[in-house]
N, C-alpha and C. Protein backbone atom coordinates (compact mmCIF):
# COMPACT_ATOMS: atom_id res chain seq x y z
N UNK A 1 -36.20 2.88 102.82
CA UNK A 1 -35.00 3.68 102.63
C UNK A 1 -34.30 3.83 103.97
N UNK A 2 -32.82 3.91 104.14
CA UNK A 2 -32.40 3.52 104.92
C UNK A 2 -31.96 5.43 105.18
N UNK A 3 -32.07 5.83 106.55
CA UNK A 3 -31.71 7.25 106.82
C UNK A 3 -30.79 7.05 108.23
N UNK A 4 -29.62 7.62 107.90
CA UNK A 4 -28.97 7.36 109.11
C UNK A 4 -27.87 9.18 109.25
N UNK A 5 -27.59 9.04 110.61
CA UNK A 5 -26.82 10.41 110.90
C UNK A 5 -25.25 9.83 110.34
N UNK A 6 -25.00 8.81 109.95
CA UNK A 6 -24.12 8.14 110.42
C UNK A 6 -23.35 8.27 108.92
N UNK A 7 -21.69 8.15 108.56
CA UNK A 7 -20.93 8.77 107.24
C UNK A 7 -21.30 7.29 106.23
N UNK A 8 -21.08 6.40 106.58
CA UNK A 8 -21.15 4.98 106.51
C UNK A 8 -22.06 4.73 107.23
N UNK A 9 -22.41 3.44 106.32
CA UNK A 9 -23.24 2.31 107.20
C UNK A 9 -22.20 0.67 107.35
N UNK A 10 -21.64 0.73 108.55
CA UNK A 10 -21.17 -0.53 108.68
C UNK A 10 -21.41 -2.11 107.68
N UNK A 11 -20.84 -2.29 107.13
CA UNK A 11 -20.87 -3.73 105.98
C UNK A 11 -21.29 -3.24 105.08
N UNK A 12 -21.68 -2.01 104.73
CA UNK A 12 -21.78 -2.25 103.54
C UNK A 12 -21.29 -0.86 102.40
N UNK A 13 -21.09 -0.91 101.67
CA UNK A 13 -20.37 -0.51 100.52
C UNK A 13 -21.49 0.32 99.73
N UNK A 14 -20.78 1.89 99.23
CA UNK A 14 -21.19 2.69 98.60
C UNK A 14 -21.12 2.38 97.40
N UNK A 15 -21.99 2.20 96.48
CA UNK A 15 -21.97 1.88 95.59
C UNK A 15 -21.68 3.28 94.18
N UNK A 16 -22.82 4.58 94.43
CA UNK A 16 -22.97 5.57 93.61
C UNK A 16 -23.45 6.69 94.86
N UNK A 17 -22.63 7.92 94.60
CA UNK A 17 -23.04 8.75 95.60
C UNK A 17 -23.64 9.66 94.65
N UNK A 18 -25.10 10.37 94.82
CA UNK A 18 -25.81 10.92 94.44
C UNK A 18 -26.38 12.56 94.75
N UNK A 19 -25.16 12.59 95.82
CA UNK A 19 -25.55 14.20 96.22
C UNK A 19 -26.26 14.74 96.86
N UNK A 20 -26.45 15.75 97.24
CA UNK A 20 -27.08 16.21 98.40
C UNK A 20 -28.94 15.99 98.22
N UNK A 21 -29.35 15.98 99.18
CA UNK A 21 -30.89 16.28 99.01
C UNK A 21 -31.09 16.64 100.33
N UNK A 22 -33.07 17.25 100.18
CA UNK A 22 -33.09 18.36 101.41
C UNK A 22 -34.21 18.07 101.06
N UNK A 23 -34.98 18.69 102.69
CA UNK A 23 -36.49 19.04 102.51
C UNK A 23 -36.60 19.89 103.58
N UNK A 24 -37.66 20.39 103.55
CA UNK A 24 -37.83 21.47 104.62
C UNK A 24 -39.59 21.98 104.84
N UNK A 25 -39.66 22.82 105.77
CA UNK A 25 -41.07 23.07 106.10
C UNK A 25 -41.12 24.74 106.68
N UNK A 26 -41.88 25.38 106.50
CA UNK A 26 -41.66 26.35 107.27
C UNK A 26 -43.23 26.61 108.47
N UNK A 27 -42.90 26.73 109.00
CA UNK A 27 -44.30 26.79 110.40
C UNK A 27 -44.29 28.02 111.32
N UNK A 28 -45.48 28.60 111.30
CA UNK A 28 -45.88 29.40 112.23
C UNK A 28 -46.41 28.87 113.28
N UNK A 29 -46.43 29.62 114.24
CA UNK A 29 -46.26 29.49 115.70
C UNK A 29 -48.10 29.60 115.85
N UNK A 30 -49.08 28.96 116.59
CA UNK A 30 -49.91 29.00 116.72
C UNK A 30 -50.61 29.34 118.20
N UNK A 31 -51.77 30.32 117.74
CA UNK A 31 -52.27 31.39 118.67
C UNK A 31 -52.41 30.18 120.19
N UNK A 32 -53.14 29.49 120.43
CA UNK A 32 -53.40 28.47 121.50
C UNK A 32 -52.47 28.09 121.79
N UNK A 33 -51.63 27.73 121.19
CA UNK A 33 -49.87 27.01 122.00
C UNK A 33 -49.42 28.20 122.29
N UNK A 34 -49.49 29.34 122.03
CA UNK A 34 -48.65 31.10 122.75
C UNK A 34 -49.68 31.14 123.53
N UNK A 35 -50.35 31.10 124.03
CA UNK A 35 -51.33 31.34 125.22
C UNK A 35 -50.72 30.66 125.95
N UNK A 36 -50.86 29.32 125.51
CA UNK A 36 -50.45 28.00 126.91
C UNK A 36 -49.03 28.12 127.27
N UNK A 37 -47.85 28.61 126.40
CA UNK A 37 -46.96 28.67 126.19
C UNK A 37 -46.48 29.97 127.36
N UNK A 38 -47.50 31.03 127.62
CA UNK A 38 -46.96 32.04 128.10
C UNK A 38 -47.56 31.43 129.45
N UNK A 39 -48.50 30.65 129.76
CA UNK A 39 -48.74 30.38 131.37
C UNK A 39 -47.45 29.43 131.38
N UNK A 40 -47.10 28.32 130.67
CA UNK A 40 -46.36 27.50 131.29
C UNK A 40 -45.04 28.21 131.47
N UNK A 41 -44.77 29.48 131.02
CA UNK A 41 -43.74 30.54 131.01
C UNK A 41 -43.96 30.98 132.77
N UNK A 42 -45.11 31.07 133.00
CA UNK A 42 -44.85 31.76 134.81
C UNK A 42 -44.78 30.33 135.39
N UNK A 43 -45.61 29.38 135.26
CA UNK A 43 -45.38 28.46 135.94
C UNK A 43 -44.22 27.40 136.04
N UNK A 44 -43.83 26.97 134.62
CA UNK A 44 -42.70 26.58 134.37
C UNK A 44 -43.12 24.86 133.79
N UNK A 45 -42.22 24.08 133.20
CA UNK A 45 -42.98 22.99 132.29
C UNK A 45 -42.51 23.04 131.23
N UNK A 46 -43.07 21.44 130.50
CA UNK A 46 -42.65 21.74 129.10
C UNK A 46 -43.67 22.39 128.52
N UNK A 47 -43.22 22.97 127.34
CA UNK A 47 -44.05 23.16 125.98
C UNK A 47 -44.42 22.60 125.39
N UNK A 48 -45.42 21.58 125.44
CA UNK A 48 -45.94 20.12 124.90
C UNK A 48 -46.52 20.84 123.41
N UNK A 49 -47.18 21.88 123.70
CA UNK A 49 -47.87 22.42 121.83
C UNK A 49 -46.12 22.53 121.32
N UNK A 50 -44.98 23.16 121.73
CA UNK A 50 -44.07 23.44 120.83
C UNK A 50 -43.44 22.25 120.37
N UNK A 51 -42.98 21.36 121.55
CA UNK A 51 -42.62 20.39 121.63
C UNK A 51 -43.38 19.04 120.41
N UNK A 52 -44.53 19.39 120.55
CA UNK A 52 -46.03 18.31 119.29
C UNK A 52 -45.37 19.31 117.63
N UNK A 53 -45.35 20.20 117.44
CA UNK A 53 -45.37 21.18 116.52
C UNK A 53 -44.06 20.95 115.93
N UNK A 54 -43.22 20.57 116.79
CA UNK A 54 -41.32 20.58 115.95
C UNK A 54 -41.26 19.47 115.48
N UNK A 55 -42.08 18.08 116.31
CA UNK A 55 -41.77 16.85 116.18
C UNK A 55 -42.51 16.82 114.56
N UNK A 56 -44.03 17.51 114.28
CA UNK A 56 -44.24 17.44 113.18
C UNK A 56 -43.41 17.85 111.99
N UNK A 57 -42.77 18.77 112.51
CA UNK A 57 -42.26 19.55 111.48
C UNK A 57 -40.77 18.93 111.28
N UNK A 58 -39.95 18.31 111.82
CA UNK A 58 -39.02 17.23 111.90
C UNK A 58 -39.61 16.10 110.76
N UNK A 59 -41.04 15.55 111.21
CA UNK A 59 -40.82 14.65 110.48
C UNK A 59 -41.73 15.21 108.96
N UNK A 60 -42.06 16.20 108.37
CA UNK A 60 -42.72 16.80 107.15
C UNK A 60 -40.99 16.99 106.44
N UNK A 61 -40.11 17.26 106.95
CA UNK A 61 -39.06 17.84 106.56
C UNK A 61 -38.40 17.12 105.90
N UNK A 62 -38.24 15.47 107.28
CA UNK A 62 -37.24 14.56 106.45
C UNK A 62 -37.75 13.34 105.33
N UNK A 63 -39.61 13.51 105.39
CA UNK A 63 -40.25 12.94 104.26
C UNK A 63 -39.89 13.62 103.16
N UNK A 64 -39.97 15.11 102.65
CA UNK A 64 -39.56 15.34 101.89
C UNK A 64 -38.20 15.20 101.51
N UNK A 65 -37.02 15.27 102.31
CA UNK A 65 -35.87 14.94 101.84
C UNK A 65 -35.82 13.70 101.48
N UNK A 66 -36.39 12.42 102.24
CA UNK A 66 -36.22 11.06 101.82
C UNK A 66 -37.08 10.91 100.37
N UNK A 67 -38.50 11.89 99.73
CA UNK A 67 -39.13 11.94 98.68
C UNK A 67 -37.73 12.28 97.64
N UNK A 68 -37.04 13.30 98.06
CA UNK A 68 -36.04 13.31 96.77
C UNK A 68 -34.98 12.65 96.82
N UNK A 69 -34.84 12.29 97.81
CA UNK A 69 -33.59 11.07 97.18
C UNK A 69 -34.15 10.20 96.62
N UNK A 70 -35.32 9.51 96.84
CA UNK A 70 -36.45 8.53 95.89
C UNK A 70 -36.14 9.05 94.71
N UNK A 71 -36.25 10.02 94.11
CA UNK A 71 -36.12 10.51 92.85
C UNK A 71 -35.19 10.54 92.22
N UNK A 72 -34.19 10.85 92.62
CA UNK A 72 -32.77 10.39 92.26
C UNK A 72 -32.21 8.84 92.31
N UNK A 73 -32.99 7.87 92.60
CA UNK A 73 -32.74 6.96 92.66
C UNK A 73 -32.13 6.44 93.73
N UNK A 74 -31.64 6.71 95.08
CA UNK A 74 -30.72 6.60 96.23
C UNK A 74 -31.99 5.46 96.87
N UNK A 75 -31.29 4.33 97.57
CA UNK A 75 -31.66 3.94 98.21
C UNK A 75 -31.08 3.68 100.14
N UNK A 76 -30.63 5.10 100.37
CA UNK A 76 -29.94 5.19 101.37
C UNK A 76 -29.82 6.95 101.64
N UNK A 77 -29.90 7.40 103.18
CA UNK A 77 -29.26 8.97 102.77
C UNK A 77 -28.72 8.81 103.91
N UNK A 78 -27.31 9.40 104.06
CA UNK A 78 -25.98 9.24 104.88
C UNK A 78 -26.12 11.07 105.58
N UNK A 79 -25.67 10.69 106.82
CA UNK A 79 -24.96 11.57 106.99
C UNK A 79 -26.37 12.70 107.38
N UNK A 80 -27.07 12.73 107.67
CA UNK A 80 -28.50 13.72 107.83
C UNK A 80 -28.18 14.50 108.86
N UNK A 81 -28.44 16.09 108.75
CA UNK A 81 -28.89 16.68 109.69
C UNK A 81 -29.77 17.42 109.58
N UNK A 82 -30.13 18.23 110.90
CA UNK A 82 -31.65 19.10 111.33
C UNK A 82 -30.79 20.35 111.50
N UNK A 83 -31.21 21.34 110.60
CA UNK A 83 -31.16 22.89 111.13
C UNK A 83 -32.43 23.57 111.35
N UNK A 84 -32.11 24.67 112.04
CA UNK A 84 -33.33 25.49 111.95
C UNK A 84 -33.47 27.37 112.01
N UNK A 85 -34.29 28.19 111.69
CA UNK A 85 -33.86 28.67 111.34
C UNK A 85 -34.79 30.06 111.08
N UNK A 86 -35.32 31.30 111.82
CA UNK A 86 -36.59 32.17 111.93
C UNK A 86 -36.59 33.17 110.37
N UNK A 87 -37.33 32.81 109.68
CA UNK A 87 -37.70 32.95 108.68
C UNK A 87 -38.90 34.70 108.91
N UNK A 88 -39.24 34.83 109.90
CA UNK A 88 -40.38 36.01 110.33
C UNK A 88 -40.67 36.03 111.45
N UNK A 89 -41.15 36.84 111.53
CA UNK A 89 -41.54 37.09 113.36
C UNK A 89 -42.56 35.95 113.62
N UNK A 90 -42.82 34.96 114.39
CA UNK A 90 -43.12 33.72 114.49
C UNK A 90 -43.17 32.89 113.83
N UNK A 91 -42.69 32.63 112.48
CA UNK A 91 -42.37 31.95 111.98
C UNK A 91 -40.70 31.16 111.52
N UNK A 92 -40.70 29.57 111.49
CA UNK A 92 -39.50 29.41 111.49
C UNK A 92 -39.34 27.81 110.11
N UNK A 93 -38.15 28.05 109.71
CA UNK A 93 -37.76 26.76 108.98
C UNK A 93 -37.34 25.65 109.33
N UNK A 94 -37.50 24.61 109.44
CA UNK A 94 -36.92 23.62 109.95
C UNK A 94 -36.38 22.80 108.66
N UNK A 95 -35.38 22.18 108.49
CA UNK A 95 -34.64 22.04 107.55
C UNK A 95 -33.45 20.57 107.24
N UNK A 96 -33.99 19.50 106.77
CA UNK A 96 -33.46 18.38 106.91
C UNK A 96 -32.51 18.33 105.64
N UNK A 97 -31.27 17.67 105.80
CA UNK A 97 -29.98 17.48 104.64
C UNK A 97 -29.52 16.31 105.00
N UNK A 98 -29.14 15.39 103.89
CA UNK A 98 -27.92 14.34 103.95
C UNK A 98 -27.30 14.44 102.66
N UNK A 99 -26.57 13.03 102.63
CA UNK A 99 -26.45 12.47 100.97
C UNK A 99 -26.89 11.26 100.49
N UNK A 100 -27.40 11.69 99.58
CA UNK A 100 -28.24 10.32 99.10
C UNK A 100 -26.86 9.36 98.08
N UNK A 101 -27.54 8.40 98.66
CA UNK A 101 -26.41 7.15 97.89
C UNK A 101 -27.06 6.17 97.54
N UNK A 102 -26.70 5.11 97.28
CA UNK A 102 -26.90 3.71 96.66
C UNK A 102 -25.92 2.89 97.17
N UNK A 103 -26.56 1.95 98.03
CA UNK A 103 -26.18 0.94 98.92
C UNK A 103 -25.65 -0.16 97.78
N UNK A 104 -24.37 -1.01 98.09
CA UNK A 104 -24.53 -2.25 97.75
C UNK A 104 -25.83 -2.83 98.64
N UNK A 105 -25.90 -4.16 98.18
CA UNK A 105 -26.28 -4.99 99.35
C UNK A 105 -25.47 -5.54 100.01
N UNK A 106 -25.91 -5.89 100.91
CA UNK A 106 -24.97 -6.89 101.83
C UNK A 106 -25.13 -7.08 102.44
């Protein structure tokens, strides 16, 4: 399946636009990455636990969005973005959207 940020995909032709689809995840913040998180806070650095933790949750998000455009039949989703979004006191949503379509070929 083809996932792009992009409105179009160059050469080729929309065939059936199928509407929005989404997936999302929601994640709490974990006790060992706030420990490490608060030294690399005096010392300074990345956040490699936050930094490991979003990248998962980025990609749990846009499997499920690419799972429902599968379902709808789309073999393409246009146009994707990432929000995000604190759902509770350490906890947060991360939140993938496009539109699912149907590619000609070409």
């Amino acid at each position: 399946m083809l996932v792009t940020n992009l409105e179009i995909v160059p050469g080729r032709r929309i065939a059936r636009h199928l509407g929005l689809v989404q997936g999302s995840t929601v994640r709490a913040k974990h006790v060992g990455r706030d420990l490490m998180a608060g030294i690399k806070n005096i010392f300074g650095g990345e956040l490699k636990g936050y930094t490991e933790l979003l990248q998962e949750s980025r990609d749990e998000a846009l499997a499920r969005m690419q799972a429902q455009a599968e379902a709808v039949g789309a073999n393409a989703v246009l146009n994707v973005r990432f929000s995000t979004s604190s759902v509770a006191q350490g906890a947060a949503e991360l939140f993938a959207y496009g539109t699912a379509v149907v590619l000609e070929d070409g």
